[in-house]
Each structure stands twice: as C-alpha cells, then as structure tokens.
N, C-alpha and C. Protein backbone atom coordinates (compact mmCIF):
# COMPACT_ATOMS: atom_id res chain seq x y z
N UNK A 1 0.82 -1.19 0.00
CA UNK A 1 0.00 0.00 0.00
C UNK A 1 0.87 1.26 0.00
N UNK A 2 1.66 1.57 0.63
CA UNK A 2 2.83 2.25 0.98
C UNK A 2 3.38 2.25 -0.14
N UNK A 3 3.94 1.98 -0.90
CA UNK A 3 4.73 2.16 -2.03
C UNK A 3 3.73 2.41 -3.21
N UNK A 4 2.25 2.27 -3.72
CA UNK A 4 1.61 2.17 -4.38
C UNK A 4 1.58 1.58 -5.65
N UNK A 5 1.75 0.21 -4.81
CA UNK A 5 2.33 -0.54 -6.25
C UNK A 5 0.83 -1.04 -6.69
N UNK A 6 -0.57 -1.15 -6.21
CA UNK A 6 -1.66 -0.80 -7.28
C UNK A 6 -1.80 0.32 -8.24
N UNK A 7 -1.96 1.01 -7.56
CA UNK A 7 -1.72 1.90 -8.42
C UNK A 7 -0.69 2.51 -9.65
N UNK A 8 0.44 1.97 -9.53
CA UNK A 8 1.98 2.12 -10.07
C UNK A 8 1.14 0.94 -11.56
N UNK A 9 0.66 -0.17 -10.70
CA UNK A 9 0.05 -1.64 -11.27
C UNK A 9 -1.08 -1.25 -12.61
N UNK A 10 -1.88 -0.91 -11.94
CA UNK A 10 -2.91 -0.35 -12.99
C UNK A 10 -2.42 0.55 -14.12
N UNK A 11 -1.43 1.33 -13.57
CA UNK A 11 -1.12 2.90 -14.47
C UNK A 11 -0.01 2.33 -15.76
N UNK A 12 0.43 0.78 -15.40
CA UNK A 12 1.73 0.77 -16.05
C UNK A 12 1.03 0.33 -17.35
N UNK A 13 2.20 0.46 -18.41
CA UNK A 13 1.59 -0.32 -19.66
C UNK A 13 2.98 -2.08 -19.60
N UNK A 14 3.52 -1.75 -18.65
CA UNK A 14 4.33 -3.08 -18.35
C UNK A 14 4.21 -3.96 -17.17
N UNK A 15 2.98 -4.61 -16.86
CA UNK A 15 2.41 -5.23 -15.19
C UNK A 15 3.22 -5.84 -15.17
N UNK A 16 4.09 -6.83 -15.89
CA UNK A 16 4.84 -7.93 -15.88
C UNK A 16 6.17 -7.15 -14.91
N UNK A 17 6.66 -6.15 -15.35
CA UNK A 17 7.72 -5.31 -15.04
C UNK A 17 7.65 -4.50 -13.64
N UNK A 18 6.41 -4.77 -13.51
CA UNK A 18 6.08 -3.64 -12.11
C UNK A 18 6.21 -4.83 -10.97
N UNK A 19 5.45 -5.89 -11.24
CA UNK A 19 5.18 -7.11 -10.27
C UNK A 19 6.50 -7.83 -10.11
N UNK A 20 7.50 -7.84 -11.13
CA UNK A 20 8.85 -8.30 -10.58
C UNK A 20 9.51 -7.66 -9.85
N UNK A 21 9.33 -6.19 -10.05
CA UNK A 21 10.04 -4.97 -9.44
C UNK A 21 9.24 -4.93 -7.78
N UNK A 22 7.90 -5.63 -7.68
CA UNK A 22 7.42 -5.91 -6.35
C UNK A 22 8.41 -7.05 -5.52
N UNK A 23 8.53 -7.94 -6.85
CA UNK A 23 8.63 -9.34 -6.02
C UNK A 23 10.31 -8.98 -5.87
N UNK A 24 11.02 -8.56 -6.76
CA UNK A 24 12.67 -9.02 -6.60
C UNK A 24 13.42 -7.42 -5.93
N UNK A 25 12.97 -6.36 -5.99
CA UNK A 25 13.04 -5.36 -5.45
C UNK A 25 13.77 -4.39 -6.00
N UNK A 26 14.21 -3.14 -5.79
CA UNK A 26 14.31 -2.12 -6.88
C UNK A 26 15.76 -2.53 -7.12
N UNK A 27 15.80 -2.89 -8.33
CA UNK A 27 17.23 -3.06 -9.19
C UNK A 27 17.82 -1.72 -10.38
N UNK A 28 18.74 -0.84 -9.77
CA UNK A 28 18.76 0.06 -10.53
C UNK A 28 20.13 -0.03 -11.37
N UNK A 29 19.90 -0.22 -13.35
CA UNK A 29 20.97 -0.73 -13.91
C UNK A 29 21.01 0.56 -15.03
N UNK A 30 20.19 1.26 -15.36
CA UNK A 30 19.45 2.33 -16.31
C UNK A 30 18.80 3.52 -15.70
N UNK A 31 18.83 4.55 -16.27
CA UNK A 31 18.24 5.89 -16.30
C UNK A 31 16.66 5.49 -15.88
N UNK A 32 15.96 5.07 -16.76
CA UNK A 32 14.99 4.59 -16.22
C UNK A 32 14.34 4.01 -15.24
N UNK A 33 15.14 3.25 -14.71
CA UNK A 33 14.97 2.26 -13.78
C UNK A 33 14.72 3.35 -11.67
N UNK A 34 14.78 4.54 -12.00
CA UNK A 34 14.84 5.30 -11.22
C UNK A 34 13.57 6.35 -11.34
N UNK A 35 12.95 6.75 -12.18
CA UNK A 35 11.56 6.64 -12.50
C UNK A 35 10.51 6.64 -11.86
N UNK A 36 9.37 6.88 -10.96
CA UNK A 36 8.35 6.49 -10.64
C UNK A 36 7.35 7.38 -11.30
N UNK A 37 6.39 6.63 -11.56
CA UNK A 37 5.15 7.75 -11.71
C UNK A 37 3.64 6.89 -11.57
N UNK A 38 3.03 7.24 -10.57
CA UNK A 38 3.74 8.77 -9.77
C UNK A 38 4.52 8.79 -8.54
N UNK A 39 5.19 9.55 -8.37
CA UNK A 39 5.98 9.83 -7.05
C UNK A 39 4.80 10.15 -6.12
N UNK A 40 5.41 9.50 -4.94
CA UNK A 40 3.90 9.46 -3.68
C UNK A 40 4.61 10.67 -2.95
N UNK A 41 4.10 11.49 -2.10
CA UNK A 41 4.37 12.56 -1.81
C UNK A 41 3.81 13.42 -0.12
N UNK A 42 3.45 12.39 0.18
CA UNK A 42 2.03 12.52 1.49
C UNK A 42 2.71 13.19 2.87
N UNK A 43 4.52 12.56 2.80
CA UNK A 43 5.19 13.71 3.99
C UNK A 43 5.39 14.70 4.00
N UNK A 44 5.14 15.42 2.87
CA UNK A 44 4.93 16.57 2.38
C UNK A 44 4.38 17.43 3.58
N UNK A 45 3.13 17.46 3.69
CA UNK A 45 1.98 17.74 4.52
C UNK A 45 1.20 18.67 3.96
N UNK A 46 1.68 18.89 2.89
CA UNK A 46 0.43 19.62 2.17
C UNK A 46 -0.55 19.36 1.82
N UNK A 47 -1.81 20.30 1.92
CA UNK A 47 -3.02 19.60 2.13
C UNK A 47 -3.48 19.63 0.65
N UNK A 48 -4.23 18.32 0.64
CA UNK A 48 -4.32 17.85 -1.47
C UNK A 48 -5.34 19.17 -1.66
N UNK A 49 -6.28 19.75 -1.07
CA UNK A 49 -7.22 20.81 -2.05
C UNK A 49 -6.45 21.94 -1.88
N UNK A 50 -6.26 22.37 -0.59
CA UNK A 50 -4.93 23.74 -0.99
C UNK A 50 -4.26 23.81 -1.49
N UNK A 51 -4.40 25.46 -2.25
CA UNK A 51 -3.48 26.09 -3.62
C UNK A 51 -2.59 26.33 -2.84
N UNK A 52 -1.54 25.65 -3.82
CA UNK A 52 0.05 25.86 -3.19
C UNK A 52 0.94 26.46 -3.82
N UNK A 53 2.15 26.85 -3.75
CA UNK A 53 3.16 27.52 -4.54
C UNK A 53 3.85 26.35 -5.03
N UNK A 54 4.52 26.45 -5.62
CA UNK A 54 6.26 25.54 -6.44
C UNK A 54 6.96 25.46 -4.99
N UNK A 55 6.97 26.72 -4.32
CA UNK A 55 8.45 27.20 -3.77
C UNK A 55 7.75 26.54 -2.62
N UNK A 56 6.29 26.37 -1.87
CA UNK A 56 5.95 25.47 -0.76
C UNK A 56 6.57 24.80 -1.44
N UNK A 57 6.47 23.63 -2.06
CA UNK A 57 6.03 22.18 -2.46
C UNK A 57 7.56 21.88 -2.31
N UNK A 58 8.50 22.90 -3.14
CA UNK A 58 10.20 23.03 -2.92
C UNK A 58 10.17 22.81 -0.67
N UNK A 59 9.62 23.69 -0.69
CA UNK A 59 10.42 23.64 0.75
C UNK A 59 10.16 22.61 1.57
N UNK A 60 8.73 22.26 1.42
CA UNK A 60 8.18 20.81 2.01
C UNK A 60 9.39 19.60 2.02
N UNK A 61 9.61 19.38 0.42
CA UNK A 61 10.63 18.81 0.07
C UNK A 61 11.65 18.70 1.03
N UNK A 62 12.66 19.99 1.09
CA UNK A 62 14.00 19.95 1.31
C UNK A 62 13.59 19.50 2.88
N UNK A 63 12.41 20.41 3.98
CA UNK A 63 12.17 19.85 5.23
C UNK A 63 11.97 18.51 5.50
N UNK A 64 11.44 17.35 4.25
CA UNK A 64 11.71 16.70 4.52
C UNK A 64 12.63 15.56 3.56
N UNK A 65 13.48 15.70 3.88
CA UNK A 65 14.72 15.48 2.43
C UNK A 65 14.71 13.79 2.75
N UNK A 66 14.74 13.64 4.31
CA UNK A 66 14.80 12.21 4.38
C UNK A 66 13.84 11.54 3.67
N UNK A 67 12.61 11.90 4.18
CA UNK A 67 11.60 10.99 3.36
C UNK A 67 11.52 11.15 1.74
N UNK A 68 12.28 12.31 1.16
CA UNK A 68 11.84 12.56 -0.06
C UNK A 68 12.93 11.41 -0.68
N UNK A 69 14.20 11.79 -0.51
CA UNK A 69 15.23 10.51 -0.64
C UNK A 69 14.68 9.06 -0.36
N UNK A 70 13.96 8.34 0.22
CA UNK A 70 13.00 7.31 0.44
C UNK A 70 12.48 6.95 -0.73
N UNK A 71 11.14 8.00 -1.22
CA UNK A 71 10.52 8.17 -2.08
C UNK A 71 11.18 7.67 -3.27
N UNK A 72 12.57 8.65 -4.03
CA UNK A 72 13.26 8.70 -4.86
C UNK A 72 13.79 7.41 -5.29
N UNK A 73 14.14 6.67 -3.70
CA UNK A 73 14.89 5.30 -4.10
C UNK A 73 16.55 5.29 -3.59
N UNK A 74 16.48 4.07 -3.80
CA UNK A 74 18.56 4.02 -3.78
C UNK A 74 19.50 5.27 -4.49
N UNK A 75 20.46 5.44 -3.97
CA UNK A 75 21.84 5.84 -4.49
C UNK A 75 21.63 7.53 -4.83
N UNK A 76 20.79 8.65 -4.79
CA UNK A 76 20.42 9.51 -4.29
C UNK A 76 21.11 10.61 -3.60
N UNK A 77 21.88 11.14 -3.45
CA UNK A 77 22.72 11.96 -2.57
C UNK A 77 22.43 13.63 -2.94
N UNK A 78 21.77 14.68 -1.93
CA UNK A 78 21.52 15.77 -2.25
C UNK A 78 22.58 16.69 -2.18
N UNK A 79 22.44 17.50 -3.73
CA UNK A 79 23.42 18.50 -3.89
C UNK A 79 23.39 19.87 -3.26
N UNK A 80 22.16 20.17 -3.35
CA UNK A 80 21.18 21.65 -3.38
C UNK A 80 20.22 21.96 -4.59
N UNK A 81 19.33 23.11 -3.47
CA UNK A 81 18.42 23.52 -3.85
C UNK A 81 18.47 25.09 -4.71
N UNK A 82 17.66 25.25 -5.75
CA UNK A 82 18.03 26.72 -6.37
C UNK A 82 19.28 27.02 -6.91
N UNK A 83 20.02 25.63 -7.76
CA UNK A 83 21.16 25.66 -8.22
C UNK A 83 21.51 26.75 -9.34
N UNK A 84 21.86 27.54 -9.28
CA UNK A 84 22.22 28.83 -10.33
C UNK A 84 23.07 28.58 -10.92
N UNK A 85 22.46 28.61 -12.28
CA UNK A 85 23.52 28.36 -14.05
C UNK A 85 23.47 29.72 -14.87
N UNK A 86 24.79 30.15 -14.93
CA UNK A 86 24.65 31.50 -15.67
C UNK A 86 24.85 30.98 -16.77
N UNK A 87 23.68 31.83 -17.95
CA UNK A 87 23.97 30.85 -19.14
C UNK A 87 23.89 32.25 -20.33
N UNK A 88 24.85 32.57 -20.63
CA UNK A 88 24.83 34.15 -21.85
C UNK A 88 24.92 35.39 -20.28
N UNK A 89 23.79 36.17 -20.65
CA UNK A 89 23.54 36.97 -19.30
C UNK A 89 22.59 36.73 -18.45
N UNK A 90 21.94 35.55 -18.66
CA UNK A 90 20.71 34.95 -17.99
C UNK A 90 21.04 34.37 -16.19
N UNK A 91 20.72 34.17 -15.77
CA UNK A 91 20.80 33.39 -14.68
C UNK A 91 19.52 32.54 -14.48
N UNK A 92 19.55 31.12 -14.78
CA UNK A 92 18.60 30.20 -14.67
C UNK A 92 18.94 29.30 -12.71
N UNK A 93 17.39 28.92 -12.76
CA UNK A 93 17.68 27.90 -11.44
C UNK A 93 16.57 26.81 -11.57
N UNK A 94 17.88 25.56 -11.28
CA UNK A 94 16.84 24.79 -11.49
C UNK A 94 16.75 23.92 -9.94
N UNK A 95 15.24 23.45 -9.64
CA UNK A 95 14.75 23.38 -8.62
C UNK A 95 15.50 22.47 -7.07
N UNK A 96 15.72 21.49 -7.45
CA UNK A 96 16.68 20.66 -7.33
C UNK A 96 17.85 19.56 -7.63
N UNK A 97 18.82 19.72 -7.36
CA UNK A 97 19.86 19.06 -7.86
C UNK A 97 20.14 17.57 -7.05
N UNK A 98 20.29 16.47 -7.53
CA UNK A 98 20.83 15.09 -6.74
C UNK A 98 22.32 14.49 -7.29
N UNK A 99 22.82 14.22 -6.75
CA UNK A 99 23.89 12.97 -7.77
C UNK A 99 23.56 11.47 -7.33
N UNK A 100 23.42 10.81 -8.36
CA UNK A 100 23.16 9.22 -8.23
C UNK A 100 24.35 8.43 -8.23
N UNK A 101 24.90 8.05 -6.73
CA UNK A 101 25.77 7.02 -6.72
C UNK A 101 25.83 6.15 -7.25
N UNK A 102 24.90 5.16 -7.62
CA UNK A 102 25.16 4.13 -8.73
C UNK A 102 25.20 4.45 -10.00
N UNK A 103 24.71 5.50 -10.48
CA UNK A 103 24.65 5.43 -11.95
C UNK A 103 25.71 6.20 -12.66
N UNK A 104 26.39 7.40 -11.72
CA UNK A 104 27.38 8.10 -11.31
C UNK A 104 26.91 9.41 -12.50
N UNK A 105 25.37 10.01 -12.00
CA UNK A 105 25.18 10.80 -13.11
C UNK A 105 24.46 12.30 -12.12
N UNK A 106 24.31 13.43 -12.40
CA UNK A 106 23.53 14.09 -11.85
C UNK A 106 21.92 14.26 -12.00
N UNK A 107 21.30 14.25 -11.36
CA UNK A 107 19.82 14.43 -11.58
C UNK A 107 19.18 15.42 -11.08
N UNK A 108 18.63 16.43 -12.08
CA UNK A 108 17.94 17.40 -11.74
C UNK A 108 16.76 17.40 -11.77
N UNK A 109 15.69 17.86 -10.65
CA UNK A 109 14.45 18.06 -10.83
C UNK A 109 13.85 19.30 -10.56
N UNK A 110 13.07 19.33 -11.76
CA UNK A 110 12.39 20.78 -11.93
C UNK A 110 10.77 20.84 -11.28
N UNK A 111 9.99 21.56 -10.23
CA UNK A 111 8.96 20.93 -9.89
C UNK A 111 8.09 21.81 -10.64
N UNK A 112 6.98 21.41 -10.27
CA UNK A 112 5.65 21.91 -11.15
C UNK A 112 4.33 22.04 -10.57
N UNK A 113 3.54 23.14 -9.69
CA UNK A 113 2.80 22.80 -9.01
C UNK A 113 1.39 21.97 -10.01
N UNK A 114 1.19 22.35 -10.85
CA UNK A 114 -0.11 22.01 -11.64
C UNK A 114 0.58 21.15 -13.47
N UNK A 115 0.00 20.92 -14.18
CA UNK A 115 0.22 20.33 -15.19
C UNK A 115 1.79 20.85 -15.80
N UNK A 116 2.22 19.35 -16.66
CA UNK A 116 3.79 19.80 -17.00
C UNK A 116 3.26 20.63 -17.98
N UNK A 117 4.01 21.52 -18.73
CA UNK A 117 3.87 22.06 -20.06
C UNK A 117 4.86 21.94 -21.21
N UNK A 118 4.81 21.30 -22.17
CA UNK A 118 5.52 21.06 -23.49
C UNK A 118 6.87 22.35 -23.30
N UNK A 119 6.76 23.41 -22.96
CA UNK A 119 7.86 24.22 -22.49
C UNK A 119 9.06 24.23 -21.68
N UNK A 120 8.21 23.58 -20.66
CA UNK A 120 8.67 22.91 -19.35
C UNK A 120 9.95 21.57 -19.83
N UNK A 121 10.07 21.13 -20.70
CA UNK A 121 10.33 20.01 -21.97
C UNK A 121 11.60 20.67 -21.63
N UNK A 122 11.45 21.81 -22.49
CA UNK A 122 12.64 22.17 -23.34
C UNK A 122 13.63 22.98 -22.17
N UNK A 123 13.17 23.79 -21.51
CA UNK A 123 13.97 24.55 -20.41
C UNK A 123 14.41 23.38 -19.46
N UNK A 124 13.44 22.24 -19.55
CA UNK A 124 15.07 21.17 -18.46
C UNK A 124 16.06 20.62 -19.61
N UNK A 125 15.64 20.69 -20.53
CA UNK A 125 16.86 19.62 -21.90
C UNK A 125 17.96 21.42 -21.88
N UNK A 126 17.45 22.27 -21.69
CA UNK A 126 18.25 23.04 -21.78
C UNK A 126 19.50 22.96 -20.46
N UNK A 127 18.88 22.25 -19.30
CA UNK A 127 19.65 22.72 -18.27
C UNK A 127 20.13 21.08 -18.04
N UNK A 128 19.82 20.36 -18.97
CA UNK A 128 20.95 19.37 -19.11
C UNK A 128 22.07 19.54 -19.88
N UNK A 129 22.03 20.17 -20.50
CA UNK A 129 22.81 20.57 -22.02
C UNK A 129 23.84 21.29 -21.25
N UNK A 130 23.49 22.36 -20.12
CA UNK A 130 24.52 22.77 -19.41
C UNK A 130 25.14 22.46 -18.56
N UNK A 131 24.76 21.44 -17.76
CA UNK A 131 25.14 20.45 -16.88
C UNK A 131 26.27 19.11 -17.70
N UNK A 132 26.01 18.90 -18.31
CA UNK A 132 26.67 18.12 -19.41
C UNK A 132 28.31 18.85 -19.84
N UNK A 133 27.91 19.67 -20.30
CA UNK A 133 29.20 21.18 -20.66
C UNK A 133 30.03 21.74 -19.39
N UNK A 134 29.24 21.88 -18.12
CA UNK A 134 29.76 23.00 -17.44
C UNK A 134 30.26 22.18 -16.09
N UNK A 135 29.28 21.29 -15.62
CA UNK A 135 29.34 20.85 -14.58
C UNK A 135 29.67 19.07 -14.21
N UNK A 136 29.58 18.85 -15.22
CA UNK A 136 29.84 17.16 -15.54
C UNK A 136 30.85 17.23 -15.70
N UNK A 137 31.72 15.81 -14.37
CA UNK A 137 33.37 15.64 -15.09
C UNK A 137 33.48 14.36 -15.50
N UNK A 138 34.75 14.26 -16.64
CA UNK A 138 34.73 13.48 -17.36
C UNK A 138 34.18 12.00 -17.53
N UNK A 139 34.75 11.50 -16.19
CA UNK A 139 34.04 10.28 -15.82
C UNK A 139 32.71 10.10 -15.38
N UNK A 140 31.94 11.16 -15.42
CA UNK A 140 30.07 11.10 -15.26
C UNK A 140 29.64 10.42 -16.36
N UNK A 141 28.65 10.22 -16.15
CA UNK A 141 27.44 9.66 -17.12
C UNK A 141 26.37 10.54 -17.06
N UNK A 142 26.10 10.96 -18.77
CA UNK A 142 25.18 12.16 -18.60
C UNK A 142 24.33 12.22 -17.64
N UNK A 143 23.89 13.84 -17.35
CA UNK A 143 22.95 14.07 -16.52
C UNK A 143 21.72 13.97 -17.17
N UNK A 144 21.06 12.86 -15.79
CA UNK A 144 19.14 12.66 -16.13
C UNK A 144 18.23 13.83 -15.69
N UNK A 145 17.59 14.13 -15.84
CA UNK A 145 16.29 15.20 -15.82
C UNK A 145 14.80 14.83 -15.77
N UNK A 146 14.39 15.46 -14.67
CA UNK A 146 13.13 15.02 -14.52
C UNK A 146 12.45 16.07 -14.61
N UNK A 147 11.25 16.22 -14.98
CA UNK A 147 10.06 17.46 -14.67
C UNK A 147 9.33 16.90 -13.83
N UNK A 148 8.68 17.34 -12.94
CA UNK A 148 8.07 16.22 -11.84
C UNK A 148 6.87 17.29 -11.23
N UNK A 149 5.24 17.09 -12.07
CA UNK A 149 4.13 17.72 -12.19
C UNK A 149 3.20 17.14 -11.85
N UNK A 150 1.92 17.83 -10.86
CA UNK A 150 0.95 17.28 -10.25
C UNK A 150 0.07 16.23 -11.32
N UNK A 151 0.47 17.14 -12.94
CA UNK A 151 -0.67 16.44 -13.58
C UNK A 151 0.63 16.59 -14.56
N UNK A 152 -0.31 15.75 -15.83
CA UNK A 152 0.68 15.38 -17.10
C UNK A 152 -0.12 14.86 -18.23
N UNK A 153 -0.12 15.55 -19.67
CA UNK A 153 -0.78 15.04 -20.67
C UNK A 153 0.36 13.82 -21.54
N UNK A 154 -0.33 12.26 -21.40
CA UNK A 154 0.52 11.38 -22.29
C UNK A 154 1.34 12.01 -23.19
N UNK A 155 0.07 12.00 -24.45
CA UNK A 155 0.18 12.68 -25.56
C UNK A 155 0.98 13.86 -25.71
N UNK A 156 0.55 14.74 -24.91
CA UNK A 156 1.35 15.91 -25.38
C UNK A 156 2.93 15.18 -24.95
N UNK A 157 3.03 15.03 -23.61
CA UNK A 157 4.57 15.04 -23.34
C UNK A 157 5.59 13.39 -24.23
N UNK A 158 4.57 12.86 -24.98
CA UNK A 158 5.20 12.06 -26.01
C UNK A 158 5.76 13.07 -27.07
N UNK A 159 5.10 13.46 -27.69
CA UNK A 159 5.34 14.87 -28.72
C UNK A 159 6.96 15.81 -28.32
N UNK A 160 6.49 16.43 -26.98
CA UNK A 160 7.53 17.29 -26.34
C UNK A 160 8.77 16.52 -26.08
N UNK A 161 8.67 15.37 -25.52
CA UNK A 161 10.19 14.52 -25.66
C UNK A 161 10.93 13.99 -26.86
N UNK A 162 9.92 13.44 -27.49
CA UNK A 162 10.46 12.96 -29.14
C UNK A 162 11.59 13.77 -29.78
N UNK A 163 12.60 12.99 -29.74
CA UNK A 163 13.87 13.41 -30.75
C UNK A 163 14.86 13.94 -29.61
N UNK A 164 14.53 14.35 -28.35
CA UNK A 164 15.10 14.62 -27.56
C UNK A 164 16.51 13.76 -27.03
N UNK A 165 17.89 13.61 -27.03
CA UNK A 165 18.48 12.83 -26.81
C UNK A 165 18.88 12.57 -25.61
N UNK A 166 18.82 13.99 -24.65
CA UNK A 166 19.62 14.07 -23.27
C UNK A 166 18.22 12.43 -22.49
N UNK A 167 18.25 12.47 -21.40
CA UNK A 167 18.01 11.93 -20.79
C UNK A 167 16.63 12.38 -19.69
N UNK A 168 15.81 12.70 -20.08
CA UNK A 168 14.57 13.74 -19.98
C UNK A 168 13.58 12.75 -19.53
N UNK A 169 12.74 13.17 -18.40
CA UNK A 169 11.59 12.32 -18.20
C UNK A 169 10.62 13.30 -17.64
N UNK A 170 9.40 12.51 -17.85
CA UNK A 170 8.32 13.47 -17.28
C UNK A 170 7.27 12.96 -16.21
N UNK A 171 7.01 13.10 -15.01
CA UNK A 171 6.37 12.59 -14.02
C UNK A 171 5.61 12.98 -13.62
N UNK A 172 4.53 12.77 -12.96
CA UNK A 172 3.58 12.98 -11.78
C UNK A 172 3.40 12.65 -10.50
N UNK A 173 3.48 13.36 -9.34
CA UNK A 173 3.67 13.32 -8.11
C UNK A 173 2.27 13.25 -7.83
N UNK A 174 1.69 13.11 -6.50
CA UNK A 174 0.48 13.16 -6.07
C UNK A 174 0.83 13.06 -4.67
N UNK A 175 -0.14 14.29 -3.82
CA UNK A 175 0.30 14.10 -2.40
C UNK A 175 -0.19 13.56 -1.70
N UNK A 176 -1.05 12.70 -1.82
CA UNK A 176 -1.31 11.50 -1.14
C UNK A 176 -1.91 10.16 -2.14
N UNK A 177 -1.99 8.76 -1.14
CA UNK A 177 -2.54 7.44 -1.77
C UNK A 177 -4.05 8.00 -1.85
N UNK A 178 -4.48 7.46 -2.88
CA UNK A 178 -5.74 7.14 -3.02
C UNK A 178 -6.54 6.42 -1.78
N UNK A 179 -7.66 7.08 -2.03
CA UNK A 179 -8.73 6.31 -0.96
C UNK A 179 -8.96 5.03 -1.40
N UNK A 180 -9.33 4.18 -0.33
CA UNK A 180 -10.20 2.34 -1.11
C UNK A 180 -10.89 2.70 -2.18
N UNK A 181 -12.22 3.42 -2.17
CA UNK A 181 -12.86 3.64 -3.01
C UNK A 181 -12.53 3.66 -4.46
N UNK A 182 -11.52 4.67 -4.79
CA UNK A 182 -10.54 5.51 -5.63
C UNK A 182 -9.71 3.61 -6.37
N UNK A 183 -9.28 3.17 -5.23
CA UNK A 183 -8.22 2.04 -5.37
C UNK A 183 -9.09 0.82 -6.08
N UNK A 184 -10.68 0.65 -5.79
CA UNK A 184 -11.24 -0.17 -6.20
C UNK A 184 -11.83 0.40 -7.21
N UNK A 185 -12.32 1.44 -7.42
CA UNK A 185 -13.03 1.85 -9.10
C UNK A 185 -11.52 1.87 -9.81
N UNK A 186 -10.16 2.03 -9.56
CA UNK A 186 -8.86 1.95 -10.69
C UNK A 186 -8.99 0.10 -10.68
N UNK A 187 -9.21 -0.67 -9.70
CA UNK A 187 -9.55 -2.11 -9.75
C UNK A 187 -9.91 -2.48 -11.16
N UNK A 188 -11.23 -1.92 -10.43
CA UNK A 188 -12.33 -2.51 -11.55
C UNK A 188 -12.63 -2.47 -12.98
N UNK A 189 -11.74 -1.22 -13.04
CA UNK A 189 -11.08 -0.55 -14.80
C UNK A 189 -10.83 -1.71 -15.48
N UNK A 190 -9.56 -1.91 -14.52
CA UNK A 190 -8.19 -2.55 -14.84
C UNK A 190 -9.00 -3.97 -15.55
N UNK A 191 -9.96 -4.42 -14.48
CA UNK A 191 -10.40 -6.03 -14.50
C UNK A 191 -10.84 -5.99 -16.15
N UNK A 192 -12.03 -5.02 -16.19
CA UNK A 192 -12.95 -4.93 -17.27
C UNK A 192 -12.20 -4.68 -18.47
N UNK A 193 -10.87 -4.17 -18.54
CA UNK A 193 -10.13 -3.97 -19.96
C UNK A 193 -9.35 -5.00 -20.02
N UNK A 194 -8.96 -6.55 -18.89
CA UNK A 194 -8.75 -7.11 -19.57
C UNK A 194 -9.61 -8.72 -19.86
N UNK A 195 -10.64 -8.03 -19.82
CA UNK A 195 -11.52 -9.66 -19.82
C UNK A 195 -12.46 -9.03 -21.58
C-alpha cells in the first residue's frame, strides 16, 4: 500500500515489469529504472485541495529530504536547492539538484505545481545541455532530468520529448494514496479492460 504498487500496477503499460520490481526489489541498472510515476508525496503535509506555490512544495521537500530521498529510491545523494547556471547573461535555477551514486550521473528536478507544459520540456533539456558542458566531469554519465508535475498530458509530453536525446523524463507526483474507493473503481477498470 505504501509504495503504491496498485496503483503504479494499474497505471503501467508493463504489469509484468512492475510485479517483478514488487517481487525481486528495486534493481537500478538504467536511467529509467529510477523513475516512478507517480511519485507518492504525502510527507509533504500539504493539504491535497490547498493552492500551493512551487516554492511550498520546494520547501516541504527539502524539510523533509529524508523521506523525499525514500521516495526517490537508492543511491540519491543531495546537492542543493536553487542551483544557479549562468547561461549568456541569464541566470537560470533549477529546482533541485541530486547525484546518483550508482549510476554516477547528476539528476535534476524541476517541480511543477499544476500540469507539465511542453515548455517545461525544453527549459530542463536546456539545463541538461549545461550540466553536461559546465558541470559534468569526465568520468560522469550524462545528466538525467526530470520534470516532476501534479498532472501530465501522455500525448502531449510524447510529442515534447520525441527526438530529444539528453536523458529527460516526465512525471507525476500526487500528495497522497488514493482512498479504497478511488483504489477499487482503478480495480475494476483494470479487470474490465482485460476480460
């Protein structure tokens, strides 16, 4: 229940892949493999109908870094928050920074209080592109990127990633598990699409 692997279950288009990842436990060998969607989010303490800021949802976060690192998974190590990239005369920041001990790559996440936007796309591939150039040493493995948004259109963010090479993903968080109710009408979906 805790990990929301019904839900993770229902949402996947790979059950086979989710239910091994239940049974044999998180094996991280790939970019991917670090991934959730959605990210569960409930230590947060933000309340699911209150309008919130980015910069709450940021600070919730960092207050609680332990549990968010939990969340995230193995190998995880926090860099900082509000990392500043001067890029021409600009000064960009992106939300949070991690380095992944096993994969030996940096991972940035950009948060999003409400839906990702196809924009949102391009300004993190941008701040991989500089991370890659500026801040990556030789022996890294490119930096992964996440956008990580309450909500998320398939479609569109198939479109917005396509052709993209850096290492770009797009997620949905939710700050809390679903109710039974909620857990048994995603059930009953599930049953009826495959009988």
């Amino acid at each position: 229940m805790k990990s929301c692997l019904f839900q993770r279950l229902a949402l996947s288009t790979d059950k086979e892949g989710v239910l091994a990842l239940a049974n044999e436990g998180h094996q991280i060998m790939k970019p991917q493999d670090i991934i959730r969607d959605p990210f569960v989010l409930e230590f947060t303490g933000l309340p699911q109908k209150k309008r919130y800021k980015e910069s709450e949802l940021e600070v919730a976060l960092k207050a609680n870094m332990e549990h968010f690192l939990l969340e995230l998974g193995r190998g995880f190590a926090f860099i900082g928050r509000q990392y500043q990239m001067h890029i021409g005369s600009r000064v960009f920041k992106v939300d949070l920074v991690f380095y992944h001990c096993i994969l030996k790559c940096y991972v940035l996440i950009d948060l999003k209080r409400a839906e990702i936007k196809h924009g949102d796309i391009g300004q993190m591939n941008l701040y991989l592109n500089y991370f890659q150039t500026e801040v990556c040493q030789p022996d890294d493995n490119p930096p992964i990127g996440i956008v990580l948004g309450a909500r998320k259109d398939e479609l569109l963010m198939e479109y917005a990633l396509q052709g993209i090479t850096n290492l770009l993903f797009a997620a949905k968080y939710q700050l809390y598990l679903p109710k039974r109710e909620e857990l048994q009408a995603q059930l009953d979906a599930l049953l009826g699409d495959e009988e």
